[in-house]
N, C-alpha and C. Protein backbone atom coordinates (compact mmCIF):
# COMPACT_ATOMS: atom_id res chain seq x y z
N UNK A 1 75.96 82.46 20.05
CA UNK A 1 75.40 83.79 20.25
C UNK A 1 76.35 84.60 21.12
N UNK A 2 76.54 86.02 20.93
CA UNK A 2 77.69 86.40 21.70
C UNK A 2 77.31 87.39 22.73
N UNK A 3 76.04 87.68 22.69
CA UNK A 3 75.46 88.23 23.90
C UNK A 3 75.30 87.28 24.67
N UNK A 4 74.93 86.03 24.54
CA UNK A 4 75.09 84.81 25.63
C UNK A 4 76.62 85.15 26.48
N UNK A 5 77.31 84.84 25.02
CA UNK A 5 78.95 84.41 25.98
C UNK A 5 79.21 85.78 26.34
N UNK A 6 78.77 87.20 26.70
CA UNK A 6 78.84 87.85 27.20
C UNK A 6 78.87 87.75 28.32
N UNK A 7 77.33 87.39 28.99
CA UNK A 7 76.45 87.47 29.62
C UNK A 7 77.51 86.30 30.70
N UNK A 8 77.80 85.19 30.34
CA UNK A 8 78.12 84.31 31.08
C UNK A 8 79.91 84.92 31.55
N UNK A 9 80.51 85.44 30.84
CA UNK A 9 81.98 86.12 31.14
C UNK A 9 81.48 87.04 32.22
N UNK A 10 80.22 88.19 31.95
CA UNK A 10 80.08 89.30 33.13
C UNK A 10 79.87 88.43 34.32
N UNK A 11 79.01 87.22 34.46
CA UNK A 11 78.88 86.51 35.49
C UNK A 11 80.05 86.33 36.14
N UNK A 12 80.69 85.61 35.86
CA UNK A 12 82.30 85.29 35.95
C UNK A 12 82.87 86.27 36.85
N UNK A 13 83.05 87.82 36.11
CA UNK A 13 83.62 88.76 36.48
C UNK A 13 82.93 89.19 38.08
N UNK A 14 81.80 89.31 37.66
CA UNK A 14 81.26 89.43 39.17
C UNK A 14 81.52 88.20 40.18
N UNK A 15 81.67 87.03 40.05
CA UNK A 15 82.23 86.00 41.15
C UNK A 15 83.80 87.10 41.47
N UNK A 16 84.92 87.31 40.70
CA UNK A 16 85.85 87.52 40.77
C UNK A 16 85.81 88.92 41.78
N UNK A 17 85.00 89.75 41.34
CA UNK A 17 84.12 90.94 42.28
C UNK A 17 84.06 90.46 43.87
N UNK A 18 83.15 89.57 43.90
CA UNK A 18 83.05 89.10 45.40
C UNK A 18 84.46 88.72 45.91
N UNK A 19 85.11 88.12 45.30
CA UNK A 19 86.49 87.21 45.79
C UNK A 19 87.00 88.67 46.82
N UNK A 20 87.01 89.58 45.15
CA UNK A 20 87.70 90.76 45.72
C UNK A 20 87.68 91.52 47.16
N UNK A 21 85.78 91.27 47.08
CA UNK A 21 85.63 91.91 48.55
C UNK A 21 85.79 91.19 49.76
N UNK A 22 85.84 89.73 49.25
CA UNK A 22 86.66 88.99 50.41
C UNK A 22 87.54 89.21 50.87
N UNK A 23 88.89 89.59 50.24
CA UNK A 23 90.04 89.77 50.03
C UNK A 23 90.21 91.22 50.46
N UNK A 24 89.34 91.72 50.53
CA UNK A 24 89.41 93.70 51.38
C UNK A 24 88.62 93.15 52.95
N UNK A 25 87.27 92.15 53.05
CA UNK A 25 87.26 92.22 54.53
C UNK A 25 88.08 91.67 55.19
N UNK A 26 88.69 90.62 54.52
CA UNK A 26 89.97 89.98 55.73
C UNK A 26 90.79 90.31 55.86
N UNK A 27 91.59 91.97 55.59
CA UNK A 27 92.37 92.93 55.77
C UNK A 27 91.85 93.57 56.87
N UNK A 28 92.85 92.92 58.18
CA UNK A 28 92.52 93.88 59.33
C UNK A 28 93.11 95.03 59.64
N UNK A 29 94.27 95.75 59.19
CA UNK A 29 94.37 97.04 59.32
C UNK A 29 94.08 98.10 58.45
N UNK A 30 93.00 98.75 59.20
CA UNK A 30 92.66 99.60 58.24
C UNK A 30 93.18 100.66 57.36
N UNK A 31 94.42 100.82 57.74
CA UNK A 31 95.43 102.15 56.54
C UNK A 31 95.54 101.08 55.55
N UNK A 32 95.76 99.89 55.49
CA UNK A 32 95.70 98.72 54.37
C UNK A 32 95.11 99.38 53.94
N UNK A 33 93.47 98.49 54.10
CA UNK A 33 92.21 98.29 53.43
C UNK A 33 92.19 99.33 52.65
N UNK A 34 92.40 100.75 53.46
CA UNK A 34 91.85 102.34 53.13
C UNK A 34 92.94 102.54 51.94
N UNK A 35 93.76 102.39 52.12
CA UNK A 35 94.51 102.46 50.51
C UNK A 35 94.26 101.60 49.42
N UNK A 36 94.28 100.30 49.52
CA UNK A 36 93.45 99.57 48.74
C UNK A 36 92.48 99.80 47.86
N UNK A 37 91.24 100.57 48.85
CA UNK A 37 90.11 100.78 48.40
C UNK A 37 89.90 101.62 47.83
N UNK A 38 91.38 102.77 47.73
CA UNK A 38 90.62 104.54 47.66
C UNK A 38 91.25 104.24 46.06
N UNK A 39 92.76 103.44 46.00
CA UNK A 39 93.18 102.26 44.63
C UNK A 39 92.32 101.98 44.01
N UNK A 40 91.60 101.05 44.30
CA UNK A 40 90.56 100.81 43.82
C UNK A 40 89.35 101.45 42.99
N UNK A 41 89.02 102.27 44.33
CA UNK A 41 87.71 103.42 43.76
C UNK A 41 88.12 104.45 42.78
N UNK A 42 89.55 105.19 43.03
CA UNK A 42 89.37 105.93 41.98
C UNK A 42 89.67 105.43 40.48
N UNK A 43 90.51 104.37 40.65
CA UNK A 43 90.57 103.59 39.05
C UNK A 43 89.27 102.96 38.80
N UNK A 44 88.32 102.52 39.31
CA UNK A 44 86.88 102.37 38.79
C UNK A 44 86.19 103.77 38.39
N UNK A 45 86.72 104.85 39.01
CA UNK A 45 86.11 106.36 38.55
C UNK A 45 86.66 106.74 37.19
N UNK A 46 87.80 106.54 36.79
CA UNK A 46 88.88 106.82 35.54
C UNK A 46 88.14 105.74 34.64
N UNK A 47 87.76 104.78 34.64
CA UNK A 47 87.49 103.88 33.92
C UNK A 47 86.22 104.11 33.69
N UNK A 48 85.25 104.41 34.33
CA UNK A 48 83.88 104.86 34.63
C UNK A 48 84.03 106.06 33.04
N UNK A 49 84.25 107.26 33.91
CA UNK A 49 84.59 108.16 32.54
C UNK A 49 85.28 108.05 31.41
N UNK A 50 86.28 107.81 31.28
CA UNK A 50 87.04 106.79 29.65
C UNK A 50 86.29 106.45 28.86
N UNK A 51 85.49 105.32 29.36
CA UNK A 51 84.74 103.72 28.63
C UNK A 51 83.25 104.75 28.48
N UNK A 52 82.75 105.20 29.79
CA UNK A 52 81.59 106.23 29.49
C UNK A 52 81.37 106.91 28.20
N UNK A 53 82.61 108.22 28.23
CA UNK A 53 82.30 108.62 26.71
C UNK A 53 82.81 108.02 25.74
N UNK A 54 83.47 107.13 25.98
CA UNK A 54 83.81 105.94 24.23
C UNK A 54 82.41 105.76 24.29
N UNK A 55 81.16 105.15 24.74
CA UNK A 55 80.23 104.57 24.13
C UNK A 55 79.05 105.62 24.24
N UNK A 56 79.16 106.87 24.76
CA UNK A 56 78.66 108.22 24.54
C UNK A 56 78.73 108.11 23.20
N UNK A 57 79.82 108.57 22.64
CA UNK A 57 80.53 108.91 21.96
C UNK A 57 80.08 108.33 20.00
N UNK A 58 79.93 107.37 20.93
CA UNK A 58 79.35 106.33 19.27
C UNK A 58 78.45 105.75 19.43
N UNK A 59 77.65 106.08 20.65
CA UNK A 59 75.97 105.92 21.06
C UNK A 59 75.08 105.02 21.41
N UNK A 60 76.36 103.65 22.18
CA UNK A 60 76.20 102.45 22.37
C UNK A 60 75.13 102.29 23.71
N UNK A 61 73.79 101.61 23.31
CA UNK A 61 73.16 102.16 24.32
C UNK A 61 72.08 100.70 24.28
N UNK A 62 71.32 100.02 25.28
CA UNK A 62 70.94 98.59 25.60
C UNK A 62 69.78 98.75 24.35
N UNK A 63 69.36 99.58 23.67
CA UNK A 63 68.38 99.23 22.60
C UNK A 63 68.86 99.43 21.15
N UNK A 64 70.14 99.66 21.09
CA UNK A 64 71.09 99.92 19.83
C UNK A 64 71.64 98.51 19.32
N UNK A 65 72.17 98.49 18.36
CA UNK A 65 72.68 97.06 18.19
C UNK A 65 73.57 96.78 18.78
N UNK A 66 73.98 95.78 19.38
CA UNK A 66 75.10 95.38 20.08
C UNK A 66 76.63 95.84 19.33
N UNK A 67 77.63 96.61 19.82
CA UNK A 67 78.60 96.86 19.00
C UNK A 67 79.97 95.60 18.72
N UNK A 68 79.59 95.46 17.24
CA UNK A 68 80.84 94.80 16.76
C UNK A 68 82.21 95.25 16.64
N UNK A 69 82.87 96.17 16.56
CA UNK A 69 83.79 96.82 16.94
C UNK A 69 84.74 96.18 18.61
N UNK A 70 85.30 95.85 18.38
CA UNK A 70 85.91 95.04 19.60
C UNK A 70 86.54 95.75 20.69
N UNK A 71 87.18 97.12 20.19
CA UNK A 71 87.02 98.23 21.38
C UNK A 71 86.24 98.81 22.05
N UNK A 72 84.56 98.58 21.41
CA UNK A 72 83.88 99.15 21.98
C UNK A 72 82.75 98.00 23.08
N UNK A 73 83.31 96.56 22.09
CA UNK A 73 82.68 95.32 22.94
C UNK A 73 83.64 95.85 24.62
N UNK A 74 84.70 95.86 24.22
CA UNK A 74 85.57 96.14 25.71
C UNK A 74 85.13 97.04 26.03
N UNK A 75 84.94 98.36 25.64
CA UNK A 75 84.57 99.39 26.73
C UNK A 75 82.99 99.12 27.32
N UNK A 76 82.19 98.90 26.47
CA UNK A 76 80.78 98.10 26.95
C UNK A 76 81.59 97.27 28.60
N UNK A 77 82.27 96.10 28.57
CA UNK A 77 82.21 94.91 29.22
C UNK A 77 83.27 95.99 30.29
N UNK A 78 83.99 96.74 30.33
CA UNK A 78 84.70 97.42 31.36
C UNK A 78 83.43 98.18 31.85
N UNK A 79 82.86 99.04 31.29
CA UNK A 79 82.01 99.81 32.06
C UNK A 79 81.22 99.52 33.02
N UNK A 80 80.49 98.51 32.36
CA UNK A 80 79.29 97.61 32.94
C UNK A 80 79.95 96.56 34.19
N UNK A 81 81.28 96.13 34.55
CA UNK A 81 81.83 95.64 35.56
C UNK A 81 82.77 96.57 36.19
N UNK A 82 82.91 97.58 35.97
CA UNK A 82 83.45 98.62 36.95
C UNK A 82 81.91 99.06 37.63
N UNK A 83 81.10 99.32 37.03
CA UNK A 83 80.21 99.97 37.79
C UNK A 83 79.22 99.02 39.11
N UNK A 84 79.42 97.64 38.34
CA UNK A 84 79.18 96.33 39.61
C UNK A 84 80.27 96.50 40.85
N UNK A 85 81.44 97.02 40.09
CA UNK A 85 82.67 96.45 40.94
C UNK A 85 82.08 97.62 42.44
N UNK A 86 82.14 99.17 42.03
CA UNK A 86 81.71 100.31 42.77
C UNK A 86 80.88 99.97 43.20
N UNK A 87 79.80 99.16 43.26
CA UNK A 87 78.63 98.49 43.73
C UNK A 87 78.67 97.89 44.87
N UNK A 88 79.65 96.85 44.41
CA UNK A 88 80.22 96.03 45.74
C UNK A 88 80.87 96.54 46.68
N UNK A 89 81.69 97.52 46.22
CA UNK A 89 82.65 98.33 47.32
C UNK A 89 81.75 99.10 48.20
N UNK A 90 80.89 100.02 47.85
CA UNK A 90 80.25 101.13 48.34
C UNK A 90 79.26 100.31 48.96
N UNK A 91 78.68 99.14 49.02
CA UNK A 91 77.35 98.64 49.46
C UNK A 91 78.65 98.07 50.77
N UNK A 92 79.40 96.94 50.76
CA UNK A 92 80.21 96.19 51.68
C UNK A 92 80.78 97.19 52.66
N UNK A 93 81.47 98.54 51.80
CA UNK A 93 82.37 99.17 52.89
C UNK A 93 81.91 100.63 52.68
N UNK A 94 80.68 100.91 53.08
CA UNK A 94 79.94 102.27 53.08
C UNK A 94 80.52 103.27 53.33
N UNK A 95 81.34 103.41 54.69
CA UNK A 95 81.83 104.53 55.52
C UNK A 95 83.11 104.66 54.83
N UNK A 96 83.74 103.64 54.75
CA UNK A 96 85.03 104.19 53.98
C UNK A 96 84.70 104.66 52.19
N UNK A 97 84.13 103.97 51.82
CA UNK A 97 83.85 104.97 50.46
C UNK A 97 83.22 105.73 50.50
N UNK A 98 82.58 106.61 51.68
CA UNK A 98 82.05 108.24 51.59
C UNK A 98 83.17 109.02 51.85
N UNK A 99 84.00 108.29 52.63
CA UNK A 99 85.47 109.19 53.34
C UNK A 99 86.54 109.33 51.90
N UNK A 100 86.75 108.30 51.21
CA UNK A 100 87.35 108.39 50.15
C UNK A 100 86.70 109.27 48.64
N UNK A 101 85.63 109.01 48.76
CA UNK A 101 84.73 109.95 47.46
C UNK A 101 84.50 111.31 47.84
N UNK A 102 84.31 111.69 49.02
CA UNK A 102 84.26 112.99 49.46
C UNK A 102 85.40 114.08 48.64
N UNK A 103 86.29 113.80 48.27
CA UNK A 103 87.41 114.53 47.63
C UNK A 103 86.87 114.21 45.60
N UNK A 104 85.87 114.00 45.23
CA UNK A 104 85.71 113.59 44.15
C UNK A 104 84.34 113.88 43.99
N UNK A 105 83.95 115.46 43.60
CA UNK A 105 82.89 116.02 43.63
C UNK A 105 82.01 115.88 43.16
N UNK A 106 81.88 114.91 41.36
CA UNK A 106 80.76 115.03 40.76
C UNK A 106 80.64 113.25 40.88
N UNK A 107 81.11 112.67 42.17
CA UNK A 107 80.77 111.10 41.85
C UNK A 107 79.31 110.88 42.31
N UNK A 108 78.53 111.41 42.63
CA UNK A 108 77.27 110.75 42.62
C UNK A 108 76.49 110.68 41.05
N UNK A 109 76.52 111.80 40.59
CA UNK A 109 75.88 111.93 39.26
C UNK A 109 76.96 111.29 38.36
N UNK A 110 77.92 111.13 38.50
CA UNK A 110 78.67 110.02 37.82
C UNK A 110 78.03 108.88 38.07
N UNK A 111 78.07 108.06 38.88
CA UNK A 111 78.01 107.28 39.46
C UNK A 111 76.49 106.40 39.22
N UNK A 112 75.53 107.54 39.47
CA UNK A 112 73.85 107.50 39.31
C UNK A 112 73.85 107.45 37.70
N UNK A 113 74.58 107.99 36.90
CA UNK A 113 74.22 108.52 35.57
C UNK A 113 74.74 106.14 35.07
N UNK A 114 75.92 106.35 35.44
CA UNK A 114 76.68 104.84 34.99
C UNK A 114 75.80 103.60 35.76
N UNK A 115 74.85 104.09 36.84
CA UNK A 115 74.08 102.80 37.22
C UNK A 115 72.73 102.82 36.57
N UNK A 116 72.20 103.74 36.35
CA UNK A 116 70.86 103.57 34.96
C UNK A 116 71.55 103.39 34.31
N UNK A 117 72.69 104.13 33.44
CA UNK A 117 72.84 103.01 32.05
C UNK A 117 72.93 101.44 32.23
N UNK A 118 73.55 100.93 33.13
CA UNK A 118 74.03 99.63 33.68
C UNK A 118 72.68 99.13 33.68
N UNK A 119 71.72 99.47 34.13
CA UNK A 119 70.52 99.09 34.48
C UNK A 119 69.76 98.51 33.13
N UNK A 120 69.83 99.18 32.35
CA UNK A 120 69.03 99.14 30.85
C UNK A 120 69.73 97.66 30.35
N UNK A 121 70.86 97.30 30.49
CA UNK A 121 71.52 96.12 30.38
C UNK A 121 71.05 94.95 30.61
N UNK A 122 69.60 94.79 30.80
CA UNK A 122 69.17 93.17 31.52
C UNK A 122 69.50 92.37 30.69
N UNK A 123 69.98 91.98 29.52
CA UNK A 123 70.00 91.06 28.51
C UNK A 123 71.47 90.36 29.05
N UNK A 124 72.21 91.18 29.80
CA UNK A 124 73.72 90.99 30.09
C UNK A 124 73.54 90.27 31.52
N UNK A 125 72.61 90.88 32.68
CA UNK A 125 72.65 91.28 33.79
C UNK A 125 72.29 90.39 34.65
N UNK A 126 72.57 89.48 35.47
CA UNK A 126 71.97 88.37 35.92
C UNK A 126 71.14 88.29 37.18
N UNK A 127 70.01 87.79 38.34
CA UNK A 127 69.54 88.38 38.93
C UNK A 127 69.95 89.09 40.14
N UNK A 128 70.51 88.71 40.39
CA UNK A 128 71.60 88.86 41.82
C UNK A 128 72.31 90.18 41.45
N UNK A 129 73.02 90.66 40.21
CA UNK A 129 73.38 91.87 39.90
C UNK A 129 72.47 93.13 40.01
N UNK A 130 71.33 92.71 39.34
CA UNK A 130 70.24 93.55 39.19
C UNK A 130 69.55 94.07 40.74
N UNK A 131 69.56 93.08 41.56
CA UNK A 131 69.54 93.63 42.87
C UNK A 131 70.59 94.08 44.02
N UNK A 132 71.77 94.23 43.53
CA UNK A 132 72.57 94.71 43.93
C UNK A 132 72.56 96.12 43.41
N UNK A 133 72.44 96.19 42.16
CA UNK A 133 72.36 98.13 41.64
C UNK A 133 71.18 98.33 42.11
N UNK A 134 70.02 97.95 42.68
CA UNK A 134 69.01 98.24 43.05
C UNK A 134 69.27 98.76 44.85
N UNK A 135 70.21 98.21 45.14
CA UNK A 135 70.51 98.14 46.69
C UNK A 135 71.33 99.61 47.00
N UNK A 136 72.37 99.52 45.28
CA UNK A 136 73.51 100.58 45.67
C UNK A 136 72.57 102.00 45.18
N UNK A 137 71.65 102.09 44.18
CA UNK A 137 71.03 102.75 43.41
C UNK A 137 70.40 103.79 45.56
N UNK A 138 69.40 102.94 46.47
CA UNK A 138 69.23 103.83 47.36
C UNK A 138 70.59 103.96 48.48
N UNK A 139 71.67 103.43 48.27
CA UNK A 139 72.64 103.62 48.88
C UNK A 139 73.25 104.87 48.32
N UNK A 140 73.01 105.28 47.38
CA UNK A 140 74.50 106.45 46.88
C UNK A 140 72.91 107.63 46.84
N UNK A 141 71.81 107.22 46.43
CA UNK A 141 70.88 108.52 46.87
C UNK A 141 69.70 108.58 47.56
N UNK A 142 69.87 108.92 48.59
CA UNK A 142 69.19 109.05 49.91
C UNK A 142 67.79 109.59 49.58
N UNK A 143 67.17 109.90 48.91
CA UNK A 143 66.00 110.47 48.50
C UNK A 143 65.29 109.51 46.95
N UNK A 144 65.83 108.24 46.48
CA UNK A 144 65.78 107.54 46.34
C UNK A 144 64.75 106.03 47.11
N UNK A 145 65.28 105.54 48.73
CA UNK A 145 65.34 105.41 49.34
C UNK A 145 63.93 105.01 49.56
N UNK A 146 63.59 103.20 49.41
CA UNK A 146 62.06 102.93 49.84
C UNK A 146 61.89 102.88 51.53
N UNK A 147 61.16 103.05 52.10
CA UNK A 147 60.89 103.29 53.72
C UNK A 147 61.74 101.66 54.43
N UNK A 148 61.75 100.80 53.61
CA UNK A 148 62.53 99.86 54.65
C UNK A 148 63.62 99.16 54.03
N UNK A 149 64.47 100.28 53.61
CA UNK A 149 65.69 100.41 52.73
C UNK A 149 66.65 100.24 54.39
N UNK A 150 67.59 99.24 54.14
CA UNK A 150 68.49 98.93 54.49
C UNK A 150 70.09 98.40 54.17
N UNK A 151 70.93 98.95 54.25
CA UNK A 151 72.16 98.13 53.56
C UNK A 151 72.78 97.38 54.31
N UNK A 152 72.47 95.94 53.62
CA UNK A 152 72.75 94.63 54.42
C UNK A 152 74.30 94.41 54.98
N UNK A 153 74.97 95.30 54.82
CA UNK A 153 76.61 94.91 54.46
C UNK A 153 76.86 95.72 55.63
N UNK A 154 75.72 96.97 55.89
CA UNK A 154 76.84 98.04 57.08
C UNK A 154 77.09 97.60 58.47
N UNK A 155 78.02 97.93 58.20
CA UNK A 155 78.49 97.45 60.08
C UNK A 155 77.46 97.43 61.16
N UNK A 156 77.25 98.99 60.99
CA UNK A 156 76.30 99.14 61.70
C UNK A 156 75.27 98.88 62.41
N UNK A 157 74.78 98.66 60.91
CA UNK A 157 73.29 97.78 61.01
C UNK A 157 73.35 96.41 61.56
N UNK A 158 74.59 95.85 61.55
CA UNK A 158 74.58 94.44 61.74
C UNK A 158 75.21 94.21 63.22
N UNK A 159 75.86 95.30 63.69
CA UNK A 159 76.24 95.54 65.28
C UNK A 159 74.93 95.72 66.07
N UNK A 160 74.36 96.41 65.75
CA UNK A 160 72.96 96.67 66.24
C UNK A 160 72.21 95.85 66.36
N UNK A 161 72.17 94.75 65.75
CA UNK A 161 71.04 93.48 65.48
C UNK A 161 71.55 92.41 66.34
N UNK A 162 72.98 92.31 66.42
CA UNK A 162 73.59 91.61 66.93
C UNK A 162 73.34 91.81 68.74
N UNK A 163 73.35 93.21 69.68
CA UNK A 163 73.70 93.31 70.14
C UNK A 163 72.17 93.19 71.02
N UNK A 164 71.27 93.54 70.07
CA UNK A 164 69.64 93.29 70.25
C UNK A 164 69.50 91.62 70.41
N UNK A 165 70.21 91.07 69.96
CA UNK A 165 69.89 89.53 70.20
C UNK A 165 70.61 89.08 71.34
N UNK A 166 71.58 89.77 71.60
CA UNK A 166 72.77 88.64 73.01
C UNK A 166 71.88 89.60 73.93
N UNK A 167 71.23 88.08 74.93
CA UNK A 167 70.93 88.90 75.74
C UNK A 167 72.03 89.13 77.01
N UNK A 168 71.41 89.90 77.76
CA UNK A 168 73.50 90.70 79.11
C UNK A 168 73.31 89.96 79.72
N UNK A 169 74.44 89.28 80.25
CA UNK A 169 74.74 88.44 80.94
C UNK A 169 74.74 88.51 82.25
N UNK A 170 73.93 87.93 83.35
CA UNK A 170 73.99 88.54 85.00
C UNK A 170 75.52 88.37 85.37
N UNK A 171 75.81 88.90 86.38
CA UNK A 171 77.20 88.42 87.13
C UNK A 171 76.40 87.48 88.26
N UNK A 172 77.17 86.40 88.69
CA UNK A 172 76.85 85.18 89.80
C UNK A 172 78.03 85.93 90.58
N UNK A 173 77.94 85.79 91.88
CA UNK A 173 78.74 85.44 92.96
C UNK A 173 79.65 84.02 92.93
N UNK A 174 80.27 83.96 92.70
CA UNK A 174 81.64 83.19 93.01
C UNK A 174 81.06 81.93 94.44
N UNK A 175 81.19 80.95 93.67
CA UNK A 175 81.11 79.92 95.16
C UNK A 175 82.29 79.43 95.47
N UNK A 176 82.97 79.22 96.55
CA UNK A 176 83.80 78.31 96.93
C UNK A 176 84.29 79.56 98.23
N UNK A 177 85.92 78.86 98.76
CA UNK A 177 86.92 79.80 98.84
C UNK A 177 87.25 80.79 98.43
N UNK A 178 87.41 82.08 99.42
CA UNK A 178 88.31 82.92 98.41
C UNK A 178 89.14 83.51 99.67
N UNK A 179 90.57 84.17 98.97
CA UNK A 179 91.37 84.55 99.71
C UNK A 179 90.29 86.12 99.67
N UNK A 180 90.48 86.95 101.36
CA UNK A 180 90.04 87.69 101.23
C UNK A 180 91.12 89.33 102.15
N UNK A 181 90.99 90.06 101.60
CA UNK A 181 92.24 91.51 102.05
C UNK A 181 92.50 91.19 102.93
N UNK A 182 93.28 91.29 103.78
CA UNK A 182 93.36 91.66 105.04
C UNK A 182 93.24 92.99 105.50
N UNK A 183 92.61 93.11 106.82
CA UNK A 183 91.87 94.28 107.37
C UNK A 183 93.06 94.54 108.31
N UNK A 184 93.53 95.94 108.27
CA UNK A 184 94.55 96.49 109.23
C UNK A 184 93.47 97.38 109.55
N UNK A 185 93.59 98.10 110.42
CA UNK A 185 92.75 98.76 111.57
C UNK A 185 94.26 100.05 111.91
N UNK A 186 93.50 101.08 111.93
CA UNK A 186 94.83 101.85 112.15
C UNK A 186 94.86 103.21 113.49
């Protein structure tokens, strides 16, 4: 069945996804990372639109027949893992992909338009994916957004939690000896 061996390749691709974002957090300088990523993001945006209207185009859509046409099996299987890939990026590294998309005006409704289609895909979609576009879905629109919507990945949020748990440490006084100034008197 070849929606199976689909299904099990997109899996795949998404392990390779995570690697990726491994491979961007253990980049400690950030003019790296930030080029990397903006690399990254806008060739998932080019690819996003391309593969988009190829299957616009000839109307490839999760209740249509699966397309036999092998350019359009590829643009299907690019679309649908670029738009995971933007998923991962924008959920892991929030602040830098608002700083980088900010120059790229119509990416939310891009973006929103390519994660419902993605969505209609469950036959492909495995569970862990499906709650990840569910995560990025109130991440990219704020009015979206269930009341205890959180993104597990932001710094932020996870500095904060962190800093709520250590509790402050007293200072002790020093026992023993100590050398102490000497007092001139003047």
């Amino acid at each position: 069945m070849s929606l199976f061996k689909d299904s099990k390749i997109f899996v795949r691709k998404r392990e390779e996804h995570k690697l990726l974002v491994n491979h961007l957090q253990s980049i400690e300088d950030y003019g790296k990372r930030y080029k990397l990523m903006k690399i990254g993001i806008d060739e998932v945006i080019r690819i996003i639109r391309e593969e988009g209207g190829k299957l616009r185009g000839n109307k490839i859509t999760a209740e249509s027949e699966f397309p036999k046409l092998q350019e359009l099996i590829n643009a299907l299987a690019q679309f649908l893992e670029n738009t995971c890939l933007f998923g991962e990026m924008v959920l892991h590294f929030p602040d830098m992909s608002y700083r980088i998309l900010k120059s790229v005006s119509d990416w939310r409704t891009l973006m929103t338009d390519a994660l419902d289609y993605t969505k209609t895909f469950v036959q492909i979609l495995d569970e862990k994916t499906i709650e990840m576009l569910s995560l990025l879905n109130q991440e990219i629109n704020e009015d979206q957004r269930s009341p205890d919507y959180v993104n597990p990945y932001r710094e932020t949020a996870q500095s904060t939690e962190t800093q709520k748990d250590k509790p402050k440490k007293k200072s002790k006084p020093k026992k023993g000896p100590s050398l102490s100034p000497t007092k001139t008197e003047l």
